[in-house]
Protein backbone atom coordinates (compact mmCIF):
# COMPACT_ATOMS: atom_id res chain seq x y z
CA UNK A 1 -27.58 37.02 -88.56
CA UNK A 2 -25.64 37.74 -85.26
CA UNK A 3 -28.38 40.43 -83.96
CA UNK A 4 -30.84 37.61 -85.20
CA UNK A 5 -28.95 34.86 -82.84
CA UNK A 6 -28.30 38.38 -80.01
CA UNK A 7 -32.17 38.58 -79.71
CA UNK A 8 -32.82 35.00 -79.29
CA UNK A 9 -30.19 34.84 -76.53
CA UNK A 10 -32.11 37.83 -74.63
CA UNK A 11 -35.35 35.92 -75.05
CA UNK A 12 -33.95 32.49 -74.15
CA UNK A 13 -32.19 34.15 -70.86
CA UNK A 14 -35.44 36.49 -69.97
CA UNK A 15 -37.33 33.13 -69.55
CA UNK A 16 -35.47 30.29 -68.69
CA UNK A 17 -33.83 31.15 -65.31
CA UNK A 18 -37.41 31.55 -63.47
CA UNK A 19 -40.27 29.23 -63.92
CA UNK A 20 -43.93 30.71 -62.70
CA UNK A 21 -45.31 28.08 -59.96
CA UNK A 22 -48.86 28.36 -60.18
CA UNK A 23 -50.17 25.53 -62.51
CA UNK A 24 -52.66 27.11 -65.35
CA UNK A 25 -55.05 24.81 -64.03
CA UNK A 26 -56.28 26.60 -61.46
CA UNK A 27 -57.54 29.36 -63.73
CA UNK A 28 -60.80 29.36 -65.70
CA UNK A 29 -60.12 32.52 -67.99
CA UNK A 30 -56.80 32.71 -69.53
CA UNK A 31 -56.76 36.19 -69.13
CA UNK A 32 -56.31 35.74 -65.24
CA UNK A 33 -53.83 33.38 -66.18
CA UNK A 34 -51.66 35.52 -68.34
CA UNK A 35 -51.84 38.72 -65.82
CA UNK A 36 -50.64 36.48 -62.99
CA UNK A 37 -48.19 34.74 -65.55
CA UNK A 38 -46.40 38.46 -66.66
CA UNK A 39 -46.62 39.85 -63.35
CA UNK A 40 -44.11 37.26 -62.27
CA UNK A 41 -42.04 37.21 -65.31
CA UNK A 42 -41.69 40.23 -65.16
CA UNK A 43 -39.90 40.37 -62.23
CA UNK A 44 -36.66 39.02 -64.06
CA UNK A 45 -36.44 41.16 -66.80
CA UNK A 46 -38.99 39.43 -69.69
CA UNK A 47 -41.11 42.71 -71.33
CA UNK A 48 -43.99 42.73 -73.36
CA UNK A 49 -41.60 42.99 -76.26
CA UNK A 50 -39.82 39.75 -75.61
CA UNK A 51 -43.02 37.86 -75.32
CA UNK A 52 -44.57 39.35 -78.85
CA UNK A 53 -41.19 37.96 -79.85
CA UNK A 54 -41.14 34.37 -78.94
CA UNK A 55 -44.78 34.19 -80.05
CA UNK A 56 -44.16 35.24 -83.48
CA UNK A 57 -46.61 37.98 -83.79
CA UNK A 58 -45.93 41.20 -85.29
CA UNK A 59 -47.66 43.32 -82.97
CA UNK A 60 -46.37 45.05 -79.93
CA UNK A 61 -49.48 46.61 -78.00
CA UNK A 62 -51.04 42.78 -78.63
CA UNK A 63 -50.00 40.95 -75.51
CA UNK A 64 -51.03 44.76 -73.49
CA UNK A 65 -54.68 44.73 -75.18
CA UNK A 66 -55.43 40.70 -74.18
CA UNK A 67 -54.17 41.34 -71.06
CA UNK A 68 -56.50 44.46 -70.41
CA UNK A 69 -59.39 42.24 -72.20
CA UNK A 70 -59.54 44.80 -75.11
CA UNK A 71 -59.05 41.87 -77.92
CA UNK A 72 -59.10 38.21 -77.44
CA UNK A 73 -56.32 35.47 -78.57
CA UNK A 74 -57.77 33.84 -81.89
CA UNK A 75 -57.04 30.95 -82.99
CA UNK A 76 -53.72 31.54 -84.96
CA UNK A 77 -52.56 33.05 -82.37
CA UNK A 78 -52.76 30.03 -79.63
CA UNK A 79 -49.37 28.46 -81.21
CA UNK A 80 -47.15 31.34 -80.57
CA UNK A 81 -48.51 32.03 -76.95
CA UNK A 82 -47.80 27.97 -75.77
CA UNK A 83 -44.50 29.02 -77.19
CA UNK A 84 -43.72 32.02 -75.44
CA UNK A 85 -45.42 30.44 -71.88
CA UNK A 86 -43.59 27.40 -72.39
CA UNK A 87 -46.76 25.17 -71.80
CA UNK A 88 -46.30 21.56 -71.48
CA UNK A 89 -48.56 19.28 -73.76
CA UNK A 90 -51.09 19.14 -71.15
CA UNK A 91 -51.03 22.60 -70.33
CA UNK A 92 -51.48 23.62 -74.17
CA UNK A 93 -54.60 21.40 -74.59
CA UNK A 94 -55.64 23.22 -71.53
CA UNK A 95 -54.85 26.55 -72.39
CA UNK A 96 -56.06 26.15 -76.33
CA UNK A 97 -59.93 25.02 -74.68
CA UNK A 98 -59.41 28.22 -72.26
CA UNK A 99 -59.11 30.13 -75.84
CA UNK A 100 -61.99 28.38 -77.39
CA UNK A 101 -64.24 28.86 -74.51
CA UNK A 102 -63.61 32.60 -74.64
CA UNK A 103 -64.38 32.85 -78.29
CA UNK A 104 -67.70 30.64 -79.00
CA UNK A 105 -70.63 31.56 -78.94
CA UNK A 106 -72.80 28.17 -79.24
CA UNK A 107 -74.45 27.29 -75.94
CA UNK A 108 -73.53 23.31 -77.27
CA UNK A 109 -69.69 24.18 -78.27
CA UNK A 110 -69.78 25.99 -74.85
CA UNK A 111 -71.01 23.07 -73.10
CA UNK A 112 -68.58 20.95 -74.32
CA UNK A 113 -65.60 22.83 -73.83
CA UNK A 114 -66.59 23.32 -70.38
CA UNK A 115 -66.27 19.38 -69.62
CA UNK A 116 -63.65 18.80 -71.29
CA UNK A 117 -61.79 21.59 -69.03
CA UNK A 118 -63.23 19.82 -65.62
CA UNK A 119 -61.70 16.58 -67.58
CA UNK A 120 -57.93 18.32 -68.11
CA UNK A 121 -58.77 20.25 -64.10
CA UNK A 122 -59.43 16.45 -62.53
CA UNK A 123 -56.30 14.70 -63.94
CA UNK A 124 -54.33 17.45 -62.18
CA UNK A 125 -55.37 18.76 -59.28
CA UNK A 126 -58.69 17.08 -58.81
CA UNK A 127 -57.81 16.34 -54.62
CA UNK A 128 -56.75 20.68 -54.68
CA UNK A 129 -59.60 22.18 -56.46
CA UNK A 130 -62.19 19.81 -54.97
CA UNK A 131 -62.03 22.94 -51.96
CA UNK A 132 -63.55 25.28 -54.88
CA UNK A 133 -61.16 28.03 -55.74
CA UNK A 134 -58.64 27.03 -52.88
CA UNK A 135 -55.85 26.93 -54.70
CA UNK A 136 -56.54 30.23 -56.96
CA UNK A 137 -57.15 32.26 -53.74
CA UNK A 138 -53.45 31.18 -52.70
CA UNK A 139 -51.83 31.79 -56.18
CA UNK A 140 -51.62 35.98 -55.59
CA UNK A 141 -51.38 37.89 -52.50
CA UNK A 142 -54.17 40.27 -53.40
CA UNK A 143 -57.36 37.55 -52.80
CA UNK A 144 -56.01 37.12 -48.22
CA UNK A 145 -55.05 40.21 -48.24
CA UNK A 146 -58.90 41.86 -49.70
CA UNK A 147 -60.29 39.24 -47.52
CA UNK A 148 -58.65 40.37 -44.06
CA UNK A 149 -59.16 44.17 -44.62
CA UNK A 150 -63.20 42.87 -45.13
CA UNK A 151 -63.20 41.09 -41.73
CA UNK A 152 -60.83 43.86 -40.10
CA UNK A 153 -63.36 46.41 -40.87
CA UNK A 154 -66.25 44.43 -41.52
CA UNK A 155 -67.37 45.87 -44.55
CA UNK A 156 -66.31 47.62 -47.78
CA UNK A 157 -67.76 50.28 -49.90
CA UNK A 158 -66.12 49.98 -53.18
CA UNK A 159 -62.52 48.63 -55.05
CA UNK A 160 -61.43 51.97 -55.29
CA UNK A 161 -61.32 52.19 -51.36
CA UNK A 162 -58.88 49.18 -51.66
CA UNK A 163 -56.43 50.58 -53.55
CA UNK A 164 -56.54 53.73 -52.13
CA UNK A 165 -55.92 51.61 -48.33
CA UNK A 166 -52.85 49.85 -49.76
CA UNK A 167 -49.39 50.74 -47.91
CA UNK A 168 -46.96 49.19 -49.96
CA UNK A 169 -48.69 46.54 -52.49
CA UNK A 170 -50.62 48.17 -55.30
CA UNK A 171 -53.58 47.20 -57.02
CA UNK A 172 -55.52 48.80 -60.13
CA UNK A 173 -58.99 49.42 -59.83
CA UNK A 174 -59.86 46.62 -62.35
CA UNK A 175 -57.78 44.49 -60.36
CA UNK A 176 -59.54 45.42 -57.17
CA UNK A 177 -63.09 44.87 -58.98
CA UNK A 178 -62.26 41.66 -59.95
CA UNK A 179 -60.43 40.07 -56.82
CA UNK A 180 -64.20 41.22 -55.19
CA UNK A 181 -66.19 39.24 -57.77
CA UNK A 182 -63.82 36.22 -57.19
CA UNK A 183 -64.22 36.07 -53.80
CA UNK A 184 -67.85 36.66 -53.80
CA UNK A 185 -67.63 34.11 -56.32
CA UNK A 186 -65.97 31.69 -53.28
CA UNK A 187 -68.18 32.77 -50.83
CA UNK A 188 -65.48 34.20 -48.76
CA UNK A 189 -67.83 37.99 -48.57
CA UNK A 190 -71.00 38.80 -49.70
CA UNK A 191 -72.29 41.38 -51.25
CA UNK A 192 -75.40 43.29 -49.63
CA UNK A 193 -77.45 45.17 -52.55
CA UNK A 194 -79.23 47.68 -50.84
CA UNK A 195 -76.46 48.84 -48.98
CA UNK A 196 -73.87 48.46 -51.78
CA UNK A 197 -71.29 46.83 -49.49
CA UNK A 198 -68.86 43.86 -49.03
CA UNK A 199 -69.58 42.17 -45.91
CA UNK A 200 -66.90 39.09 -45.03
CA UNK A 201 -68.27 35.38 -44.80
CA UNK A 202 -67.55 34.51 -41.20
CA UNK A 203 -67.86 30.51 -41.89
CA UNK A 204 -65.72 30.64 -44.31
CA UNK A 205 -61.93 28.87 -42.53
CA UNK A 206 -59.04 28.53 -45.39
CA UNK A 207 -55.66 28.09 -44.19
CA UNK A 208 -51.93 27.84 -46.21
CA UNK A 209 -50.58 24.96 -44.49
CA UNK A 210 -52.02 22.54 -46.95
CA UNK A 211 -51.14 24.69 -49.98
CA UNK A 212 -48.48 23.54 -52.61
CA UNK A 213 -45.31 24.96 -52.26
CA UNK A 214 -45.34 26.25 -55.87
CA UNK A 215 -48.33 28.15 -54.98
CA UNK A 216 -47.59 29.71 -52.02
CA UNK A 217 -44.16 30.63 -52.40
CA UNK A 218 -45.14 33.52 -55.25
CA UNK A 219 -47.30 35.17 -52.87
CA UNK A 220 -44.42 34.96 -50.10
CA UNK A 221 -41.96 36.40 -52.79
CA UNK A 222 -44.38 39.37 -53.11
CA UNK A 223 -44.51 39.81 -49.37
CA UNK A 224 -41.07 39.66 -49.07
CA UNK A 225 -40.56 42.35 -51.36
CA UNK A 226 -43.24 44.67 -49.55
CA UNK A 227 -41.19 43.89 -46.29
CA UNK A 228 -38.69 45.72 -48.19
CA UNK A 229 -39.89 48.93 -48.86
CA UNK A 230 -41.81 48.64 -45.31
CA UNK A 231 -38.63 48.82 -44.08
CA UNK A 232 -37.40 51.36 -46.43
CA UNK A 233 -40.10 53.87 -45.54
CA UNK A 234 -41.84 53.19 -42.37
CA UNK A 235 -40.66 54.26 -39.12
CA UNK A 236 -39.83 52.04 -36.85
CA UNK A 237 -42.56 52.31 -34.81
CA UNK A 238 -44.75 51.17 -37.97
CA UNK A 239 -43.43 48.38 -38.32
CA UNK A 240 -41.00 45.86 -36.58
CA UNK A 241 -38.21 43.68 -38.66
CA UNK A 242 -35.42 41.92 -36.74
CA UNK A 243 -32.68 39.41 -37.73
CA UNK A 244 -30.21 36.90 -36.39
CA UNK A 245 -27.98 34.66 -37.42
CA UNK A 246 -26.39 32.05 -35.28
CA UNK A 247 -25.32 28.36 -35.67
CA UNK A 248 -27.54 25.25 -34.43
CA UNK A 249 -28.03 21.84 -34.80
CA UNK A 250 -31.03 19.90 -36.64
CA UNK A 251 -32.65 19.18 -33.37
CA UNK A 252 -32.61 23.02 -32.14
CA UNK A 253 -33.66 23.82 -35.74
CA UNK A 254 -36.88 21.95 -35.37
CA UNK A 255 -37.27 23.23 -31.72
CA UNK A 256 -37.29 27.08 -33.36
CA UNK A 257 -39.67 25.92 -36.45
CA UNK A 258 -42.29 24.13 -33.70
CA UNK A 259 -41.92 27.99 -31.53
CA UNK A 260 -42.26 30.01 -34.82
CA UNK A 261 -45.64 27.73 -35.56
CA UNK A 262 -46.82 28.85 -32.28
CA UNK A 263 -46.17 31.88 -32.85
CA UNK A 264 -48.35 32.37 -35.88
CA UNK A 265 -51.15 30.58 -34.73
CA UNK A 266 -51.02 32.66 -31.93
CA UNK A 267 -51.18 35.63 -34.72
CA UNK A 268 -54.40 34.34 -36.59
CA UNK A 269 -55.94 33.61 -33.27
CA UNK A 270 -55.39 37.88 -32.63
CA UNK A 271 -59.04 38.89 -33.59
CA UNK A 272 -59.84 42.56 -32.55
CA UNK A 273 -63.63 42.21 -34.11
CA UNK A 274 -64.39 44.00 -36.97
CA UNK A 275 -63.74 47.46 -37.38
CA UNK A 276 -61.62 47.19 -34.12
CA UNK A 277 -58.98 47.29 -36.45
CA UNK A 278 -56.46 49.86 -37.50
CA UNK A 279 -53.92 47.51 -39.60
CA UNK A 280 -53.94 44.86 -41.76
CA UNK A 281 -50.83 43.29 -40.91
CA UNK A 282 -48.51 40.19 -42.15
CA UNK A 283 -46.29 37.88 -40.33
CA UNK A 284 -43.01 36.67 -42.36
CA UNK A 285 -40.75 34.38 -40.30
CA UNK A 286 -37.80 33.28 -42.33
CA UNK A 287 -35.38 30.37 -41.04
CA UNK A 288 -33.03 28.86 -43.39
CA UNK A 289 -29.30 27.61 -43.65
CA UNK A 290 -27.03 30.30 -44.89
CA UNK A 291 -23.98 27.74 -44.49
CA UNK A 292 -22.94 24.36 -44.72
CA UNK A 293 -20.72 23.32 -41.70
CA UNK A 294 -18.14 20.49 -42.67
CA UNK A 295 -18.41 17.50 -40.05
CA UNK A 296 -15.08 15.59 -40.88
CA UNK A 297 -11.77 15.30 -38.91
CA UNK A 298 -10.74 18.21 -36.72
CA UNK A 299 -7.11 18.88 -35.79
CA UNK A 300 -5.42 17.60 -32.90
CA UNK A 301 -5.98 19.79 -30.12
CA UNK A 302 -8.92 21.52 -30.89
């Protein structure tokens, strides 16, 4: 009984500290979902293991082979994965017709799935998705960063040439394939046939300032993270990170956010041409409070 009540606790505290930010409605294959889902949750701790665990299935390479699309959630399984994702009521009717969808084969069952998704999609986040993919391409690092290597170079041959041009970030060559077909699928590249290359979509414009918070702050986590082991292993020269800390009032707060916004506008407006490029670089400006300051009654004197 107590190593029954020991293993719940580990579950229960592998989950419930960190909440992934990306709503499952912006995915159309669960699969996607889940990947993006466990690569976060990850992060604090919550295995494989613990997530065959709180879905009550007795099978440990299970969650690995969905995730790897090498078997497919069935039907008895759909309880125990809401359970183990924590999915809300509407995000379990969502996620069971993302199941269903994946399984039939009837053109009619198909059909009707498929509406009743874009039903469950418009309740949400019909004014964010009406931009067609916006909000996926936000949701993980890997879709802006594929993109601006594209228009830095102006063409790529093949995903295994962008793993193998990742500095810090990795990528698997599934991974690579598929952020390609997605944003083919956007029409942020194009794909040229007889040349078997990636060429970028130059009228494509998508910017983060109108992005959720939830969304955007995963792939800033990841960056974060890089800037880490940039600064672990780069020389100086390679790279330049620089800190301060100093005290200020609101008013000279927003004076520093307006000069940072200027700052990285002045960034994206930067463009060498493609293949003028040597880099694909990324900007992370972090200002925040550290500490409170108490405003009440000072001592005589001071």
């Amino acid at each position: 009984m107590l190593a029954f009540v020991k293993k719940h606790n580990n579950i229960k505290r592998a989950m419930k500290p960190k909440q992934f930010g990306t709503p499952i409605y912006v995915y159309e294959d669960y699969v996607d979902f889940l990947n993006a889902w466990y690569s976060y949750a990850r992060r604090f701790g919550f295995t494989q293991k613990l997530f065959m665990e709180k879905a009550g299935i007795n099978a440990k390479a299970f969650f690995s082979d969905v995730l790897s699309q090498r078997k497919k959630i069935g039907e008895k399984h759909v309880a125990g994965f809401i359970n183990a994702l924590e999915l809300s009521p509407d995000e379990a009717e969502y996620f069971t017709l993302l199941v269903k969808r994946k399984n039939t084969r009837d053109p009619d069952e198909l059909s009707s799935i498929s509406k009743k998704l874009s039903i469950v999609r418009s309740k949400k986040t019909s004014a964010i998705l009406s931009g067609g993919g916006t909000l996926e391409y936000f949701s993980s690092w890997k879709y802006p960063v594929i993109r601006e290597y594209i228009k830095a170079k102006g063409f790529v041959s093949s995903p295994k040439e962008i793993c193998e041009s990742l500095i810090h970030l990795k990528l698997s060559l599934s991974d690579a394939r598929h952020a390609l077909k997605k944003l083919e699928k956007w029409n942020m590249i194009v794909f040229d046939k007889e040349k078997g290359r990636y060429y970028p979509n130059s009228d494509c414009v998508i910017t983060y300032s109108e992005m959720p918070h939830t969304v955007v702050n995963d792939v800033k986590r990841s960056l974060i993270e890089t800037s880490i082991h940039s600064m672990e292993n780069l020389q100086k020269d390679q790279r330049n990170i620089s800190m301060a800390i100093r005290g200020m009032n609101k008013e000279t707060y927003n004076r520093f956010c307006e000069k940072i916004e200027e700052v990285r506008k002045e960034f994206l407006q930067a463009d060498e041409g493609n293949g003028q490029c040597d880099n694909v670089y990324t900007l992370l400006v972090q200002l925040f409070p550290v500490m409170k300051i108490s405003q009440g009654s000072q001592e005589a004197g001071q």
